[in-house]
C-alpha atoms as a PDB file:
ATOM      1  CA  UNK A   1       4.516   7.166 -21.312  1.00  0.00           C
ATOM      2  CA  UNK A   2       4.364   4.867 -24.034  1.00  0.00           C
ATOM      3  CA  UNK A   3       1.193   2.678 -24.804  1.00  0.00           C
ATOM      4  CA  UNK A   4       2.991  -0.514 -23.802  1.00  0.00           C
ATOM      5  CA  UNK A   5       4.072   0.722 -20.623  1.00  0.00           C
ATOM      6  CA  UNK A   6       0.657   2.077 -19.596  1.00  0.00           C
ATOM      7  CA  UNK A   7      -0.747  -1.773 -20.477  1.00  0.00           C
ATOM      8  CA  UNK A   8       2.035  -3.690 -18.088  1.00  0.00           C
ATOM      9  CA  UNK A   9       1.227  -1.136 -15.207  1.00  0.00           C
ATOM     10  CA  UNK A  10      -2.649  -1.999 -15.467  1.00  0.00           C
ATOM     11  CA  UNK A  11      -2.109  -5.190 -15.564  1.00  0.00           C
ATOM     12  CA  UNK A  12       0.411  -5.740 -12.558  1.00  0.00           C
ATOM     13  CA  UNK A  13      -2.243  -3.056 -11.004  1.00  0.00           C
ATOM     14  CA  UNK A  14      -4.556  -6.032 -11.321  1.00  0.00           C
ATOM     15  CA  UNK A  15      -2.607  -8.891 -10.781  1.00  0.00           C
ATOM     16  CA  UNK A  16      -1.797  -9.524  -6.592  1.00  0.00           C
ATOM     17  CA  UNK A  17       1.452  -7.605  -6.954  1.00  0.00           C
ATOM     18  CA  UNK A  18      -0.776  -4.535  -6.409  1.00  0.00           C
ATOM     19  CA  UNK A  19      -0.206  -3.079  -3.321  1.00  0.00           C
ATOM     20  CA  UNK A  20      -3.540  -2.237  -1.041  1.00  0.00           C
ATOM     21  CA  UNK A  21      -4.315   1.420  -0.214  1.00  0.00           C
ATOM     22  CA  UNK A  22      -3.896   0.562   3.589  1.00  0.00           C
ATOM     23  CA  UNK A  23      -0.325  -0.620   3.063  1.00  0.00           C
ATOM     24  CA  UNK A  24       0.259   2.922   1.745  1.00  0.00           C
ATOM     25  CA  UNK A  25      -1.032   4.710   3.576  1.00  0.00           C
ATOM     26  CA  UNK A  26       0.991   2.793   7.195  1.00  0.00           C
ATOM     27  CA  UNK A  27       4.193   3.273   5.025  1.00  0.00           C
ATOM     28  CA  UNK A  28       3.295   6.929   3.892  1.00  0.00           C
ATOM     29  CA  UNK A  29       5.808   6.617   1.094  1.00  0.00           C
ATOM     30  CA  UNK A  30       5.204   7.428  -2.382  1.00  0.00           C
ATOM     31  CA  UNK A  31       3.533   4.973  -5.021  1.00  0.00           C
ATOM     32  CA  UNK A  32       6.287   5.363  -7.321  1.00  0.00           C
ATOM     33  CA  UNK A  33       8.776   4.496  -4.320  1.00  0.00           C
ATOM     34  CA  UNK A  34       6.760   1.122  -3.423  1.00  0.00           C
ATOM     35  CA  UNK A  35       6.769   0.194  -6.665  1.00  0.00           C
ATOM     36  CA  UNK A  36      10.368   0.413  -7.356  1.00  0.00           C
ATOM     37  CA  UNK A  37      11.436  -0.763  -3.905  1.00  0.00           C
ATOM     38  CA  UNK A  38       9.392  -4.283  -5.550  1.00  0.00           C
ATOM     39  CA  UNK A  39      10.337  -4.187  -8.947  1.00  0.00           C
ATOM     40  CA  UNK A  40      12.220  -7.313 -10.563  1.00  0.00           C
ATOM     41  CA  UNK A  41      13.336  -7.354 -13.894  1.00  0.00           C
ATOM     42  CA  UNK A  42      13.934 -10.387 -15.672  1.00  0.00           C
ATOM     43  CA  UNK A  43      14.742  -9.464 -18.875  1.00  0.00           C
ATOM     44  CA  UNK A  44      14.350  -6.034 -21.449  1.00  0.00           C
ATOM     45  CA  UNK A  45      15.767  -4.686 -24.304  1.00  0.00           C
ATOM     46  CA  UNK A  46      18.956  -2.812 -25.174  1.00  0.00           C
ATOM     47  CA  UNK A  47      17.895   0.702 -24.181  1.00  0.00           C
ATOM     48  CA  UNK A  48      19.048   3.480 -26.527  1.00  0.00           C
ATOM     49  CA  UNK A  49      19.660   1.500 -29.628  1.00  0.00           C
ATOM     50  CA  UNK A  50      17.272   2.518 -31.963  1.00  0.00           C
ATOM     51  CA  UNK A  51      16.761  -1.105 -33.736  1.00  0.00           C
ATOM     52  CA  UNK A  52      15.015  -2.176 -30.373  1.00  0.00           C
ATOM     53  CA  UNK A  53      11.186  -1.504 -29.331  1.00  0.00           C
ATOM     54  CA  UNK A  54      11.728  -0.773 -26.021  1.00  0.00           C
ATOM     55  CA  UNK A  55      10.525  -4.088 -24.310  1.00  0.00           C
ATOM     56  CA  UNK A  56      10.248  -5.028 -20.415  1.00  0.00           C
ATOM     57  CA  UNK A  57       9.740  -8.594 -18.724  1.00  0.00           C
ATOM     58  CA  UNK A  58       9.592  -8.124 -14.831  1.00  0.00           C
ATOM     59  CA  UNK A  59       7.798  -9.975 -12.251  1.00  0.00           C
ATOM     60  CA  UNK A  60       4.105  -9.497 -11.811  1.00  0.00           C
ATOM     61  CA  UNK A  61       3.246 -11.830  -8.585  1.00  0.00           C
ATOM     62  CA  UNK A  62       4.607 -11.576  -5.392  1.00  0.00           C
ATOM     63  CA  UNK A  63       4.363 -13.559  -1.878  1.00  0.00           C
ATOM     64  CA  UNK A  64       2.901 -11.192   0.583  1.00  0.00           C
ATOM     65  CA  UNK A  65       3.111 -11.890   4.248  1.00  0.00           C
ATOM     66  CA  UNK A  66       3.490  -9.609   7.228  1.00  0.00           C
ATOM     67  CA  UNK A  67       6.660  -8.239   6.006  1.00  0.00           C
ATOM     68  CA  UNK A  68       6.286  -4.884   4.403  1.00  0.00           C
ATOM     69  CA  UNK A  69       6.880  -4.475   0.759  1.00  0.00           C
ATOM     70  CA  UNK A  70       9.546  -2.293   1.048  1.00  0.00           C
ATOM     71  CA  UNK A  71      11.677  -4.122   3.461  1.00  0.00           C
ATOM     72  CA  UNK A  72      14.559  -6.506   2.646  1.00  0.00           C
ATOM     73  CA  UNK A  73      12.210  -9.188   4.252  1.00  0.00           C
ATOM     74  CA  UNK A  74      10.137  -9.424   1.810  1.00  0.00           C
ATOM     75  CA  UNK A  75      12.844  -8.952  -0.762  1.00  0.00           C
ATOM     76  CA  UNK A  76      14.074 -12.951   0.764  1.00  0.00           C
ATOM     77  CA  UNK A  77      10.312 -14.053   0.847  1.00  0.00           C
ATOM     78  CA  UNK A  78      10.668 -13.055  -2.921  1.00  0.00           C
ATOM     79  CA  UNK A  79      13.815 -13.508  -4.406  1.00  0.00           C
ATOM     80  CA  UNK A  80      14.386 -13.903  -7.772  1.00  0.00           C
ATOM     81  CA  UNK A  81      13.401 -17.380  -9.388  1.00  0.00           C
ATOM     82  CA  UNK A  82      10.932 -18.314  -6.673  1.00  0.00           C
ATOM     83  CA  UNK A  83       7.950 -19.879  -7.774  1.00  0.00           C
ATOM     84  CA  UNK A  84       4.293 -18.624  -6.723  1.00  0.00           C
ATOM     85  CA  UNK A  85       1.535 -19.880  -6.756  1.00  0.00           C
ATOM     86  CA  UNK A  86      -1.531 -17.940  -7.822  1.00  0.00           C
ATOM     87  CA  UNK A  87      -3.784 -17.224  -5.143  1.00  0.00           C
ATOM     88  CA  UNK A  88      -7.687 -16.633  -5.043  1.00  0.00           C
ATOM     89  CA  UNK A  89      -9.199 -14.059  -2.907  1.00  0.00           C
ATOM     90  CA  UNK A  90     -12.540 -12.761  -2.027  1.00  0.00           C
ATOM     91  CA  UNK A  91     -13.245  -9.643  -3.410  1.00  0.00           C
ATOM     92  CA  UNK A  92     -13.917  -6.575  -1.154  1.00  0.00           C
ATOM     93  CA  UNK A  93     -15.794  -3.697  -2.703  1.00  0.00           C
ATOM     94  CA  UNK A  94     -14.995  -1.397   0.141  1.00  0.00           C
ATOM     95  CA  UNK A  95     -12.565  -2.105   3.169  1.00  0.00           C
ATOM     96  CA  UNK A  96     -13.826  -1.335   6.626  1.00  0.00           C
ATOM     97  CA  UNK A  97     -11.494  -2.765   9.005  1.00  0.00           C
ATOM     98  CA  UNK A  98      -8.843  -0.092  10.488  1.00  0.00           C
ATOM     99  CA  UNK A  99      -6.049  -0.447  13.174  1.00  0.00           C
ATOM    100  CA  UNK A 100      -7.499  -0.173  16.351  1.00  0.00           C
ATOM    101  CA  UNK A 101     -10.818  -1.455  15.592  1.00  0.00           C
ATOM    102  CA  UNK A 102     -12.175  -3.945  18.313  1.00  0.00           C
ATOM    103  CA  UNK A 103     -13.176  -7.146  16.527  1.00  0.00           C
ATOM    104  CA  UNK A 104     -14.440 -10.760  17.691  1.00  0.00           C
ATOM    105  CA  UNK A 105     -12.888 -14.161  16.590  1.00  0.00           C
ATOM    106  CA  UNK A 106     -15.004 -16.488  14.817  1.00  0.00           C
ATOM    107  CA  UNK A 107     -12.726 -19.725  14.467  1.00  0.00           C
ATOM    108  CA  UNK A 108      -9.842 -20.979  15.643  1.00  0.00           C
ATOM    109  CA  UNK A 109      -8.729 -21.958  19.659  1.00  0.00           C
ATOM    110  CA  UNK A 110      -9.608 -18.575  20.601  1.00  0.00           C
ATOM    111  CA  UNK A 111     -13.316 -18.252  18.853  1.00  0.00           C
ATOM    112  CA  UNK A 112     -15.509 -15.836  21.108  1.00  0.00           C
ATOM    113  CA  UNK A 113     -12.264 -13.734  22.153  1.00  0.00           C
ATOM    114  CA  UNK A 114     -12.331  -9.995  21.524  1.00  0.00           C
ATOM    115  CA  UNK A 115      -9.115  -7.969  20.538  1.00  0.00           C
ATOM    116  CA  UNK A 116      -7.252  -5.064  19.004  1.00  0.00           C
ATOM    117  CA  UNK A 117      -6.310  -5.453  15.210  1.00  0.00           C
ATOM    118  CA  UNK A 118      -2.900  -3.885  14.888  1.00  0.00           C
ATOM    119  CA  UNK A 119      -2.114  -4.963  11.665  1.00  0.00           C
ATOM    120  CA  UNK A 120      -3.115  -5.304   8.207  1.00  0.00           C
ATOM    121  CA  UNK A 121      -2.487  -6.893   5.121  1.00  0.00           C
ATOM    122  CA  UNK A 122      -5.373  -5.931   2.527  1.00  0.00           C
ATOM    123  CA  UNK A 123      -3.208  -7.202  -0.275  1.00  0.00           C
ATOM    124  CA  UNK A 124      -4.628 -10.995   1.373  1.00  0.00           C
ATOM    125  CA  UNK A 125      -7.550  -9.839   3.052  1.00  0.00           C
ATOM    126  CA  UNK A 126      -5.819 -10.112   6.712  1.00  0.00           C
ATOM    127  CA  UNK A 127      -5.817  -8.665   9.873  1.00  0.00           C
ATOM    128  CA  UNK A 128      -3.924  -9.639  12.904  1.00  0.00           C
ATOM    129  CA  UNK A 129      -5.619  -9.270  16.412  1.00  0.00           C
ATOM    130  CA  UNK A 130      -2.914  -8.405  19.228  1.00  0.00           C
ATOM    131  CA  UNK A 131      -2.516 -11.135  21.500  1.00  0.00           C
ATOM    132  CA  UNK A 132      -5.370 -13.563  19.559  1.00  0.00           C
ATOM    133  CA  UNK A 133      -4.979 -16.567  17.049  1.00  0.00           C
ATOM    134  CA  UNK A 134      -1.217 -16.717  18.227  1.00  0.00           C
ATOM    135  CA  UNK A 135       1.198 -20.040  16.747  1.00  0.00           C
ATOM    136  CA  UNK A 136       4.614 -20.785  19.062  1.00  0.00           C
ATOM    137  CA  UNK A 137       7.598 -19.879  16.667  1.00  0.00           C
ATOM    138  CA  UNK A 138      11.204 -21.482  18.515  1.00  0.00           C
ATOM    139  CA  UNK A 139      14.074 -19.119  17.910  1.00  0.00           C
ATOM    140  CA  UNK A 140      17.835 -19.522  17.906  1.00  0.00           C
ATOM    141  CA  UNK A 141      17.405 -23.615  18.331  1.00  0.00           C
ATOM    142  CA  UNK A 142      20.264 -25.386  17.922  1.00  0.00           C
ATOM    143  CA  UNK A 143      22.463 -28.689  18.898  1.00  0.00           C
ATOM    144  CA  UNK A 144      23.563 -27.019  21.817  1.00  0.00           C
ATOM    145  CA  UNK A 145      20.729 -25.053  22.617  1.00  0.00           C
ATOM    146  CA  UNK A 146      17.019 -25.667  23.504  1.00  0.00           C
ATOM    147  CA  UNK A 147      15.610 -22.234  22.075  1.00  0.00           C
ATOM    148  CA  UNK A 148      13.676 -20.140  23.345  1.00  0.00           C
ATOM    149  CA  UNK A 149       9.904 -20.134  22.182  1.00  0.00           C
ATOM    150  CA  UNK A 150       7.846 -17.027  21.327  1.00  0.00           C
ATOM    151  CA  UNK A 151       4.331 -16.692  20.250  1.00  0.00           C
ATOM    152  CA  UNK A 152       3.374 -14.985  16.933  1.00  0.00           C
ATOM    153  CA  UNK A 153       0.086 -13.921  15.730  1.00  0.00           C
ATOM    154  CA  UNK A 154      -1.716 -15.599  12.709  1.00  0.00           C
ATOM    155  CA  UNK A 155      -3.281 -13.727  10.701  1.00  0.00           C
ATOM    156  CA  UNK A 156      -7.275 -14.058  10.609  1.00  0.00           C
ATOM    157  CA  UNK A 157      -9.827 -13.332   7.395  1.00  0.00           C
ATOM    158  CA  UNK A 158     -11.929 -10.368   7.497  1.00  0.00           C
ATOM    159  CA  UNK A 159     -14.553 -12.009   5.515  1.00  0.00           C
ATOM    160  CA  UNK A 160     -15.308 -14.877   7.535  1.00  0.00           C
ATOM    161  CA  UNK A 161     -13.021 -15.195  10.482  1.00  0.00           C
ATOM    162  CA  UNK A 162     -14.133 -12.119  12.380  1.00  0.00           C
ATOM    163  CA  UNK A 163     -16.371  -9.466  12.911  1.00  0.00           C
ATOM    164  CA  UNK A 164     -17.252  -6.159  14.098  1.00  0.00           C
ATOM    165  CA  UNK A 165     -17.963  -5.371  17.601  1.00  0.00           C
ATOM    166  CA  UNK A 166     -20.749  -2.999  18.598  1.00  0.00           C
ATOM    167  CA  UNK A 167     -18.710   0.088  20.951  1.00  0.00           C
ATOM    168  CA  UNK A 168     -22.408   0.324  23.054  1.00  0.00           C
ATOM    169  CA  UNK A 169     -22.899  -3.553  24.253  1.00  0.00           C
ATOM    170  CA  UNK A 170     -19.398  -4.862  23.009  1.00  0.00           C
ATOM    171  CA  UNK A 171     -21.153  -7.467  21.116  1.00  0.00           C
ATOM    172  CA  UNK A 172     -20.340  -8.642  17.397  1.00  0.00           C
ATOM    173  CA  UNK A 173     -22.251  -7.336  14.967  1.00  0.00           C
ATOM    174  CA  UNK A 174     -22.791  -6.934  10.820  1.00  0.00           C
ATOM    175  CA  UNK A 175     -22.344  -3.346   9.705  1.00  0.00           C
ATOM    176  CA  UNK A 176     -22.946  -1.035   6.427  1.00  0.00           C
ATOM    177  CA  UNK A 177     -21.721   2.584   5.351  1.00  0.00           C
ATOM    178  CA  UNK A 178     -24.036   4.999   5.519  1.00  0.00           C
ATOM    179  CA  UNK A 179     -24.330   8.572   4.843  1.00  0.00           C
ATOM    180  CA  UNK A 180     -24.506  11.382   8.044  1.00  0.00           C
ATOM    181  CA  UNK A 181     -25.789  15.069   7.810  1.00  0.00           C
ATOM    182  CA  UNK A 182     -22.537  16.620   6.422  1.00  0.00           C
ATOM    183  CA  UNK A 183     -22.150  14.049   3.980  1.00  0.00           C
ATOM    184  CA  UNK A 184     -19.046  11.627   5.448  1.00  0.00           C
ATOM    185  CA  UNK A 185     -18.851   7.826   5.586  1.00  0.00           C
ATOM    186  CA  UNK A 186     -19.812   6.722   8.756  1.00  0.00           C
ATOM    187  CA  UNK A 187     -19.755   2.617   9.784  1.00  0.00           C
ATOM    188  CA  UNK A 188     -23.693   2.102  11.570  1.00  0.00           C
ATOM    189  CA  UNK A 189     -24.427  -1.263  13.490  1.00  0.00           C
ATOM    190  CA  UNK A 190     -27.201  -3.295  12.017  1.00  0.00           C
ATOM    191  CA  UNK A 191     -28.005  -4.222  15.408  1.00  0.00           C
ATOM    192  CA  UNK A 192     -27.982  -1.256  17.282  1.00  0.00           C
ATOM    193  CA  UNK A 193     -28.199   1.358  14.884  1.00  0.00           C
ATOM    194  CA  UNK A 194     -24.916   2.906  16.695  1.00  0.00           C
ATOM    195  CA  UNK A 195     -22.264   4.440  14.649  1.00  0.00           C
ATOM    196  CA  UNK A 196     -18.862   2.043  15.031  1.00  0.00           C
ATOM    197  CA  UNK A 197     -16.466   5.073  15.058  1.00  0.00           C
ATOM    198  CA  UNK A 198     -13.110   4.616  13.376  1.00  0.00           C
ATOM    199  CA  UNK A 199     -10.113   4.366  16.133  1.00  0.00           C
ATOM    200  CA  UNK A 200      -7.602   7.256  16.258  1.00  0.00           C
ATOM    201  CA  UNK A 201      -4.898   4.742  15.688  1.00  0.00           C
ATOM    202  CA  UNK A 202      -6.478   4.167  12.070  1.00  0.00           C
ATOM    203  CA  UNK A 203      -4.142   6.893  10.512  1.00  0.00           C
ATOM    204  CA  UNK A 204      -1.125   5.883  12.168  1.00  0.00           C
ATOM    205  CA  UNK A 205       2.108   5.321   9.419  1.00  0.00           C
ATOM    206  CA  UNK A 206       5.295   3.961  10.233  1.00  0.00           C
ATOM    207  CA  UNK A 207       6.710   7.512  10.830  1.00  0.00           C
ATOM    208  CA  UNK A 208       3.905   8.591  13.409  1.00  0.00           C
ATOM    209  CA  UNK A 209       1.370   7.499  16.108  1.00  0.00           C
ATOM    210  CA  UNK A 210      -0.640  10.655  14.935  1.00  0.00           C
ATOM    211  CA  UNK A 211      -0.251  13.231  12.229  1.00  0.00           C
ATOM    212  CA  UNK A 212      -1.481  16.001  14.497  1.00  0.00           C
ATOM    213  CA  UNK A 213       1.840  15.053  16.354  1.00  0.00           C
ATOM    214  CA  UNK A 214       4.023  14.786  13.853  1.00  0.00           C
ATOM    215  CA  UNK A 215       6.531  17.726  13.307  1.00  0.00           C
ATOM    216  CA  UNK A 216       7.806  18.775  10.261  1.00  0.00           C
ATOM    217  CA  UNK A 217      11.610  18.111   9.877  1.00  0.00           C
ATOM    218  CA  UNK A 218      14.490  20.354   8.382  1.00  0.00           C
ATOM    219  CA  UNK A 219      14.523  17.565   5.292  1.00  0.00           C
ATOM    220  CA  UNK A 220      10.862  17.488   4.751  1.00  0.00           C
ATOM    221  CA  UNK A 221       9.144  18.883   1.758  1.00  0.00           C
ATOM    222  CA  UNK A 222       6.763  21.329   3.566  1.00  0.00           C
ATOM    223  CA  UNK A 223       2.620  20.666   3.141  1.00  0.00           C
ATOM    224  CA  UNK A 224       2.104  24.142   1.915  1.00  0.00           C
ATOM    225  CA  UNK A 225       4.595  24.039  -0.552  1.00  0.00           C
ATOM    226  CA  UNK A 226       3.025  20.541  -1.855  1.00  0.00           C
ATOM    227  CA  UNK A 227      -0.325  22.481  -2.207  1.00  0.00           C
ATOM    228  CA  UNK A 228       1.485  24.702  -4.781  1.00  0.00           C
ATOM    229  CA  UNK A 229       0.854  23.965  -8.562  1.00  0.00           C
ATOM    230  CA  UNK A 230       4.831  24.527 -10.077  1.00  0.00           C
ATOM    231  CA  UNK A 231       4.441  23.242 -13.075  1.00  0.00           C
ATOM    232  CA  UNK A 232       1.867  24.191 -16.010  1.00  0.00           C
ATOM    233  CA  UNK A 233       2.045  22.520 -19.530  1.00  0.00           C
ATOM    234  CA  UNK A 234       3.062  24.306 -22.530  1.00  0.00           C
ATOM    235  CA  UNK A 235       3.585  23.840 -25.836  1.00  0.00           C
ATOM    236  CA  UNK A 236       7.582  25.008 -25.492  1.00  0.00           C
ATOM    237  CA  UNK A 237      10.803  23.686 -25.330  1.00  0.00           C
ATOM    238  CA  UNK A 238      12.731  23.953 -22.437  1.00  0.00           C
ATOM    239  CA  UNK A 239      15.352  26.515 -23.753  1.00  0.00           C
ATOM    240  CA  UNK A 240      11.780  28.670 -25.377  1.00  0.00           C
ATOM    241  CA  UNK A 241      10.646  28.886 -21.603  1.00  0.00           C
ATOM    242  CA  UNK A 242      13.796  30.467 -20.291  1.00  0.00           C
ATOM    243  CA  UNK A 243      13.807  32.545 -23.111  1.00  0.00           C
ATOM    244  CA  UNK A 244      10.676  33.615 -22.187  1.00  0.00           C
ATOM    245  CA  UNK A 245      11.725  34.321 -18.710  1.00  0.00           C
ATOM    246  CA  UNK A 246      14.425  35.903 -19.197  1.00  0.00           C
ATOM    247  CA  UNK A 247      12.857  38.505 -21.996  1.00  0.00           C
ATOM    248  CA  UNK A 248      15.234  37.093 -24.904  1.00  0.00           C
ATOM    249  CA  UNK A 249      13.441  37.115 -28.357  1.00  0.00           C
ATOM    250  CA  UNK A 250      15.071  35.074 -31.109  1.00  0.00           C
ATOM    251  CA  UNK A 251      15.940  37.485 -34.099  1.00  0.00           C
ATOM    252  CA  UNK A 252      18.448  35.427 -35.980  1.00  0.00           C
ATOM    253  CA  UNK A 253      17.125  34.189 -39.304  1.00  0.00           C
ATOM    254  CA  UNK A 254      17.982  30.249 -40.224  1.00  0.00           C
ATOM    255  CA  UNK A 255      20.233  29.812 -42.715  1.00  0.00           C
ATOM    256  CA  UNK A 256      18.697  27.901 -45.818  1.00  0.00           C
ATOM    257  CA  UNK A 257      18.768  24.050 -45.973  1.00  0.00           C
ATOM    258  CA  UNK A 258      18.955  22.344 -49.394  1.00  0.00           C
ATOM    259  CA  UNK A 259      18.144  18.275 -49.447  1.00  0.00           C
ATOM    260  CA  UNK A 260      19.555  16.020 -52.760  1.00  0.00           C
END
């Protein structure tokens, strides 16, 4: 990978077009996939004419909202040409909110309520509480037709808008990461001094509810053959490796070359 390349990847790695680690890990789907399922070029080079540095102008900020990166929907929240506007967010040195966690509301018409987050959107620092901090969204309204109305969820910020809640007196609490006696994170209440445990749900994806249920299908590239190291780096050419595996030793002598 050239030097230029590795600089634009840091950089959109830094810019908000980075996606979060717990959007990867719901969509289990590669990096590289993500990444290209996002990508927008605006303008490069002619590639394979040698009178051109190879030279790449793509898109480096992107609208996120509940829809997934990977979907079409947020393909239309971003289509080519739109505008957006650079936003500034809190930093978070280590995330600790997971799907199922119970959390309490801190603002909005339903402060003091206690819910469910089932989704979240660490590229803006969002959560979304089933059945809390809900808007009413009218669909299929026309001339004709009154709609019907729905309610959607808002989405709420972890740093200020909710917190914790304590599993031994359900109350809301501030917590820290601490170290137990085989050496794993755990979440302790600085309350109680209970451990907040994270929910099964936490490692749900959008293939499976849990990966101890998930079954292995005729398609899929099987876990022990991803724990197998295939390829080792050598100082070869492609055709010198098959010679090598196939017990061929080069004999032939090069003819002479003479430069005027």
């Amino acid at each position: 990978m050239r030097l230029t390349q590795i600089l634009l990847k840091a950089r959109w790695e830094k810019e908000i077009g980075a996606v979060g680690e717990m959007t990867e890990k719901y969509s289990n789907l590669p990096r590289s996939y993500i990444r290209r399922s996002m990508r927008q070029i605006e303008w490069q080079t002619p590639r394979g004419n040698p009178r051109y540095w190879p030279r790449t102008l793509e898109r480096q900020r992107f609208i996120f909202t509940a829809n997934r990166p990977w979907t079409q929907d947020f393909w239309k929240d971003n289509y080519p040409g739109k505008q957006v506007k650079r936003i500034f967010l809190e930093p978070v040195e280590t995330w600790s909110w997971f799907r199922g966690d119970r959390v309490e509301i801190l603002t909005g018409p339903d402060k003091g309520k206690q819910g469910i987050i089932n989704q979240i959107l660490q590229e803006r620092n969002w959560v979304f509480v089933e059945g809390l901090n809900c808007k009413q969204v009218t669909y299929g309204k026309t001339k004709n037709f009154p709609g019907v109305v729905g309610k959607v969820e808002r989405p709420l910020l972890v740093t200020s808008e909710i917190k914790l809640v304590d599993p031994a007196d359900l109350q809301a609490t501030e917590f820290e990461w601490r170290y137990n006696e085989d050496g794993s994170r755990i979440r302790i209440s600085l309350r109680t001094g209970r451990e907040i445990p994270i929910p099964a749900s936490a490692e749900e994806t959008y293939d499976y509810k849990s990966k101890a249920q998930y079954f292995e299908r005729p398609k899929d590239t099987k876990a022990k053959e991803v724990e197998k190291i295939t390829f080792y780096p050598k100082l070869k050419t492609f055709e010198m490796e098959i010679m090598d595996e196939m017990g061929i030793k080069e004999d032939r002598v090069p003819a002479k070359t003479y430069w005027y």
